[in-house]
Protein backbone atom coordinates (compact mmCIF):
# COMPACT_ATOMS: atom_id res chain seq x y z
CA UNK A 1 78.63 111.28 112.32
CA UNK A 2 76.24 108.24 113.39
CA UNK A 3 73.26 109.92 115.62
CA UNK A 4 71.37 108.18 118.32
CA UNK A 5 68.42 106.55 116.05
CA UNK A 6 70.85 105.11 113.46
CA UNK A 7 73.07 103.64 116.54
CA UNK A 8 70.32 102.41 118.26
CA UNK A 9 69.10 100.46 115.03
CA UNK A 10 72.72 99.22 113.95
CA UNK A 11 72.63 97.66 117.89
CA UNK A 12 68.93 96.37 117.63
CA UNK A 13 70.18 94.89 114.30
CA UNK A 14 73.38 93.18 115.21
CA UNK A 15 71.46 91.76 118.62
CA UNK A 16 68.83 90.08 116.04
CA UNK A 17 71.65 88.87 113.76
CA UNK A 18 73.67 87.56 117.19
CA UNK A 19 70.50 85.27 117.41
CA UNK A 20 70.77 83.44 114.18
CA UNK A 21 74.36 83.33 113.78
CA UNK A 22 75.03 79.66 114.59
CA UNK A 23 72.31 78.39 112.57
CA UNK A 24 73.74 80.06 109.38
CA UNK A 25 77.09 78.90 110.52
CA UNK A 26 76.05 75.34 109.54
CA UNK A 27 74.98 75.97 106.33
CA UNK A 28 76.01 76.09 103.11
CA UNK A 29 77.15 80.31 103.45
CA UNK A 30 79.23 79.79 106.15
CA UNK A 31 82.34 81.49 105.56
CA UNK A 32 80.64 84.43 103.15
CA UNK A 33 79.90 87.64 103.99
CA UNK A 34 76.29 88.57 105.33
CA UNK A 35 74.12 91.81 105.04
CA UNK A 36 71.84 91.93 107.35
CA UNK A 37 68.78 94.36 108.00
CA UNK A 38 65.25 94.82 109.17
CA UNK A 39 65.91 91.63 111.59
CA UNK A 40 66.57 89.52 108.29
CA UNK A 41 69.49 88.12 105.73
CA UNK A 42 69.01 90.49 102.92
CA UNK A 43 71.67 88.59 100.86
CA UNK A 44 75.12 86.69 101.12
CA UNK A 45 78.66 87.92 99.26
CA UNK A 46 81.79 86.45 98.92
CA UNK A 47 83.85 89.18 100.64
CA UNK A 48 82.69 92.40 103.94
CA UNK A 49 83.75 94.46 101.59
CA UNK A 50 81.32 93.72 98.31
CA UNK A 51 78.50 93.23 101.43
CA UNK A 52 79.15 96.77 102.57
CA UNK A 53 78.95 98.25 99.00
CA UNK A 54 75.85 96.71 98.83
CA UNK A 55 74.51 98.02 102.01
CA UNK A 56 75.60 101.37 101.21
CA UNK A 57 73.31 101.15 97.51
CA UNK A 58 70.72 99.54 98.86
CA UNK A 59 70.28 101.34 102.56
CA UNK A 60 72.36 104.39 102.46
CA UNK A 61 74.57 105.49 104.54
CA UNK A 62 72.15 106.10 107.73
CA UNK A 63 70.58 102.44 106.74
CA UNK A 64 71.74 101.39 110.01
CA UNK A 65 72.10 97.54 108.57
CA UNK A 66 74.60 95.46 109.40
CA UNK A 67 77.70 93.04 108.04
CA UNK A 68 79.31 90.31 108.91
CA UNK A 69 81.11 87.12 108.45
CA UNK A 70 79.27 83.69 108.76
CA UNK A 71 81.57 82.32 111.62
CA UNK A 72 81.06 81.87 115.18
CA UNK A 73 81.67 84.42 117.32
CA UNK A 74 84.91 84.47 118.84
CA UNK A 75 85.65 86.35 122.44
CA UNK A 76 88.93 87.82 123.21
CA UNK A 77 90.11 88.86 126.48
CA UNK A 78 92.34 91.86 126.86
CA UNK A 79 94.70 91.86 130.02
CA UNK A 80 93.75 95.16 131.90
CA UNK A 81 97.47 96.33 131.61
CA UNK A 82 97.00 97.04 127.76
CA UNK A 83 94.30 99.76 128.60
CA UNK A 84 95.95 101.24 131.41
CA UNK A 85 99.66 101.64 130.22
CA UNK A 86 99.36 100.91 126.10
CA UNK A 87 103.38 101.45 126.05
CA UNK A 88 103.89 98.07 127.93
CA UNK A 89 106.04 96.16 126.11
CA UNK A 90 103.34 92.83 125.06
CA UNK A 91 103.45 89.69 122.98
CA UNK A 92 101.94 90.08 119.23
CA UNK A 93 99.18 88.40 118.89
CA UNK A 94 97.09 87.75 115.51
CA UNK A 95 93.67 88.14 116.14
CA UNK A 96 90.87 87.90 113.85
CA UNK A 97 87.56 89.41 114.37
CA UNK A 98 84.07 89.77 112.72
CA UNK A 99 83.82 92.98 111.89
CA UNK A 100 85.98 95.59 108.76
């Protein structure tokens, strides 16, 4: 289980990587996979998953850094009916997001 400090870190974290985001989006790693601690790019990969891996050796599993993919963030609206009554019959929708 992820306690308080490690949380609080993976947030501070993702809010410093949030800032930089568009400016690595127009370079040459958009598209790869970033890891992303101590408010810096520790390295690029080709895939979240190989990023991840390398989080874990590098940080551990408490390292509190974070992954993503170089895109810009998208924001997707969910219509209030989904949370209230999740049996509603809805549309499918593909979504992609940033995150595994």
């Amino acid at each position: 289980m992820v306690d308080d400090i490690t949380r609080t870190k993976v947030y501070k974290e993702q809010m410093a990587y949030n800032e930089i985001r568009d400016d690595l989006c127009k370079t040459e790693h958009a598209g790869k996979a970033v890891l992303f601690e101590g408010g810096k790019v520790v390295d690029f990969f080709e895939t979240e998953w190989q990023a991840y891996e390398a989080g874990l050796d590098r940080f551990g599993p408490d390292g509190g850094f974070v992954i993503d993919l170089v895109a810009p963030q998208r924001v997707i609206f969910i219509p209030s009916f989904w949370v209230i009554d999740p049996d509603v019959e809805k549309a499918t929708y593909e979504v992609t997001t940033n995150t595994i």
